[in-house]
Every structure is written in structure tokens, then in C-alpha cells.
C-alpha atoms as a PDB file:
ATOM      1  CA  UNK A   1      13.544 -12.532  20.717  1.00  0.00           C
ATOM      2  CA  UNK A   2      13.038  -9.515  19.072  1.00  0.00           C
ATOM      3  CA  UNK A   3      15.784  -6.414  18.839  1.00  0.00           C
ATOM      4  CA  UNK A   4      14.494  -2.894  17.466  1.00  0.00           C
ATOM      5  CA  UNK A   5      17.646  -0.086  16.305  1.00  0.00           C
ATOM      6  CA  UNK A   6      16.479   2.942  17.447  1.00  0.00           C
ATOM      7  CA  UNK A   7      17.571   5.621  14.968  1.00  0.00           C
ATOM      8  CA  UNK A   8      17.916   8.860  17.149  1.00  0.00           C
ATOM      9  CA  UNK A   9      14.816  10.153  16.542  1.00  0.00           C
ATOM     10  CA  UNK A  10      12.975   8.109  18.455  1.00  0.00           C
ATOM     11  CA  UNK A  11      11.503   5.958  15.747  1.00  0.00           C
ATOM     12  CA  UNK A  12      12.725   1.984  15.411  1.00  0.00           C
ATOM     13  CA  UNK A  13      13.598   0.612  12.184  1.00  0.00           C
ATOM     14  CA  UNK A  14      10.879  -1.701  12.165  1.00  0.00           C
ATOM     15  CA  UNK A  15       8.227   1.535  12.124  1.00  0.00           C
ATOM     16  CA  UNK A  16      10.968   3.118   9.514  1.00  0.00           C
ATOM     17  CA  UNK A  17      10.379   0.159   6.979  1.00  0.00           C
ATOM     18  CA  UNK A  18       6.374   0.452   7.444  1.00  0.00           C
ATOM     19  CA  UNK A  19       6.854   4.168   6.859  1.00  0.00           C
ATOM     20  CA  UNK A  20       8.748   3.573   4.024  1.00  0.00           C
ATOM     21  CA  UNK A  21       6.516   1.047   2.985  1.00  0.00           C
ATOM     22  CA  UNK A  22       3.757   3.240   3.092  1.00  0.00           C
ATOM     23  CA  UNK A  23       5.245   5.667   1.556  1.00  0.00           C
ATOM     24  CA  UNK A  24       6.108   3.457  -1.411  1.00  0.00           C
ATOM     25  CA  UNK A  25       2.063   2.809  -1.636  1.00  0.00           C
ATOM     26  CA  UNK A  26       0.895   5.901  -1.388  1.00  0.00           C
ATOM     27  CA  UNK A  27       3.865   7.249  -4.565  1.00  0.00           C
ATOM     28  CA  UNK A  28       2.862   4.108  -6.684  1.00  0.00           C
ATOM     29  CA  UNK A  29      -1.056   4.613  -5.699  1.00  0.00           C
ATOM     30  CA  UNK A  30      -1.325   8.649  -6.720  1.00  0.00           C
ATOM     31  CA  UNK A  31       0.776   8.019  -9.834  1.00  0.00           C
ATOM     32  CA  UNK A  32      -2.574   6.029 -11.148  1.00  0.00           C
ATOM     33  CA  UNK A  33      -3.964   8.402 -14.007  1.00  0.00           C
ATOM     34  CA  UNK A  34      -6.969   6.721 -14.151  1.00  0.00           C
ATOM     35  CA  UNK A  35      -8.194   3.229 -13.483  1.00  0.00           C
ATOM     36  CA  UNK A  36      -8.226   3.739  -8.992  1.00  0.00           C
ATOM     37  CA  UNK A  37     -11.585   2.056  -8.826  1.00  0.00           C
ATOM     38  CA  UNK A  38     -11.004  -1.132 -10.521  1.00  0.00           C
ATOM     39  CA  UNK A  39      -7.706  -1.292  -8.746  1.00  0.00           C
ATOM     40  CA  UNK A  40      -9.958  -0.177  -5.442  1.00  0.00           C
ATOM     41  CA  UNK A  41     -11.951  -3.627  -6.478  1.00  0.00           C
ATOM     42  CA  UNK A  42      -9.156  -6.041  -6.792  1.00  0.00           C
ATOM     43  CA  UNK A  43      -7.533  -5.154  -3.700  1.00  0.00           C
ATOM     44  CA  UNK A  44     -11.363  -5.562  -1.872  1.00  0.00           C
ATOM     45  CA  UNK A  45     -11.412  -8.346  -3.889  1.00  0.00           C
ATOM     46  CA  UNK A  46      -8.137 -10.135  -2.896  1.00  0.00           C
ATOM     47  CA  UNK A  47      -8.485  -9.702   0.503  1.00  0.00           C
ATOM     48  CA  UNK A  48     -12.233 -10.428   0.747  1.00  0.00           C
ATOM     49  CA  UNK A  49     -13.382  -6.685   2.240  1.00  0.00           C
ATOM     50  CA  UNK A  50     -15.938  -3.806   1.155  1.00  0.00           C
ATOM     51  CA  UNK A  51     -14.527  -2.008  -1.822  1.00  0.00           C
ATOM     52  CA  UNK A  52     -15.601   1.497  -0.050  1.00  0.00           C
ATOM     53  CA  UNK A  53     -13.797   0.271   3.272  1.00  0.00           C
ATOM     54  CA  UNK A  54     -10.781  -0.254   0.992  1.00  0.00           C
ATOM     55  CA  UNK A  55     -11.346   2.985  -0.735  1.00  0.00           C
ATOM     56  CA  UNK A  56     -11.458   5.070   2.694  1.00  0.00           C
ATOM     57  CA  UNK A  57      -9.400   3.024   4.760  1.00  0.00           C
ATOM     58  CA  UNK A  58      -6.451   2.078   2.938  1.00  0.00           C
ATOM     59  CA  UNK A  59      -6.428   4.742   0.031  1.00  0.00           C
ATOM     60  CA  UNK A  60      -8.185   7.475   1.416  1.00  0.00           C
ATOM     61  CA  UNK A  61      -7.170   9.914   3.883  1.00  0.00           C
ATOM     62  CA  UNK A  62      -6.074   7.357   6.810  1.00  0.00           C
ATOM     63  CA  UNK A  63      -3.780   5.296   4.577  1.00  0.00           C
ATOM     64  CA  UNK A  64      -4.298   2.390   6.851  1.00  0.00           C
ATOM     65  CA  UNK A  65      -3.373  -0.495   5.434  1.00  0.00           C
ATOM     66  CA  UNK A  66      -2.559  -3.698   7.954  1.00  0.00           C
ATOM     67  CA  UNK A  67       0.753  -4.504   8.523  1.00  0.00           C
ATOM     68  CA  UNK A  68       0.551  -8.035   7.058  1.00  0.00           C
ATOM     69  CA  UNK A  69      -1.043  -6.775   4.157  1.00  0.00           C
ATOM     70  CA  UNK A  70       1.478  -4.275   2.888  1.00  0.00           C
ATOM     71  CA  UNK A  71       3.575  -6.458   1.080  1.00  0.00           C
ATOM     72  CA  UNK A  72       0.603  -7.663  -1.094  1.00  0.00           C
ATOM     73  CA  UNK A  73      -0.484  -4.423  -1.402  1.00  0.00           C
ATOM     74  CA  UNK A  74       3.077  -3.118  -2.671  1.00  0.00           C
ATOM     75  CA  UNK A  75       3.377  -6.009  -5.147  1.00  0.00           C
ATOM     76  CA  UNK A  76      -0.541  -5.811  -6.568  1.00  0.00           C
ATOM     77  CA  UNK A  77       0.438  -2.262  -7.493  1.00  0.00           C
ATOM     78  CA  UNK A  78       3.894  -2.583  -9.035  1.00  0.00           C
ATOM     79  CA  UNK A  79       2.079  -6.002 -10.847  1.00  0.00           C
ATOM     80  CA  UNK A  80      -0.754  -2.898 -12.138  1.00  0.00           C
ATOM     81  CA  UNK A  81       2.295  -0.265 -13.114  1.00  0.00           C
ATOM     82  CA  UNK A  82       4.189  -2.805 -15.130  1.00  0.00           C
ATOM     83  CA  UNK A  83       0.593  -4.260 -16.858  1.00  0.00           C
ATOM     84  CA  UNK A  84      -0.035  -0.627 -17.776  1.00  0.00           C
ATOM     85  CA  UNK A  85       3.417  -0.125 -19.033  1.00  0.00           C
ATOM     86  CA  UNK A  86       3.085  -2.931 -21.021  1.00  0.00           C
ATOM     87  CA  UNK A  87      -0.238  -2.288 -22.601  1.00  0.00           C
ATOM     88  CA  UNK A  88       0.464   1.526 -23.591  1.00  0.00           C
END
């Protein structure tokens, strides 16, 4: 069985954490300097799909990243913040 809190605004909780989750990507994502195309690659490359699909798709305009593939996504970029951090 699944339960959904509605919040009062007509949104569950369940499409609050995506949001947020989203969200989250899209912060850690445009904080990127430089280096968005090889990270473009390794996320194509992870999950076996066209780097310029992943480009468009999930980082372009749309920001339309799967469901199940959020968490990845989330944890591949704070992985790429903290390498960065540890290399400057």
C-alpha cells in the first residue's frame, strides 16, 4: 500500500522530494565552472545512453532525469564536487 501527505498545495510529498531532488541537481550541476562535458560523458556513460540525449534531456532545458536515476545522478555529482575540491 502506498500513502501520499498532501501538503496544502496540492502537491504530495513524494513529488516534493523529486522536486527537491531536482533541485539539488540542477544547484550542484550549474555550480560546474568548467568540466560539464566530461561529466555529460560519464553520466551517458554510466547509464549506457547518447551523451547529447544526456546533455538535452537531463541537463538541458527539460531537466528530465528518470525517477530511478536521480539518486545516482545526485551522488555522481557530489562524488565530482568533492574530487574537484580535493584536487584544487
Amino acid at each position: 500500500m502506498v500513502s501520499f501527505f498532501f501538503d496544502g498545495y496540492g502537491k504530495t510529498e513524494t513529488t516534493f522530494k523529486i522536486k527537491t531532488m531536482i533541485d539539488e541537481i540542477q544547484k550542484l550541476y550549474k555550480s560546474f565552472k568548467t568540466g560539464k562535458a566530461d561529466f555529460i560523458k560519464e553520466v551517458a556513460t554510466e547509464f549506457d545512453i547518447a551523451p547529447t540525449s544526456v546533455r538535452n534531456n537531463w541537463f538541458g532545458s527539460f531537466w528530465s532525469i528518470p525517477l530511478e536515476k536521480q539518486p545516482k545522478v545526485l551522488e555522481m555529482l557530489k562524488a565530482e564536487i568533492h574530487s574537484r575540491q580535493v584536487t584544487a
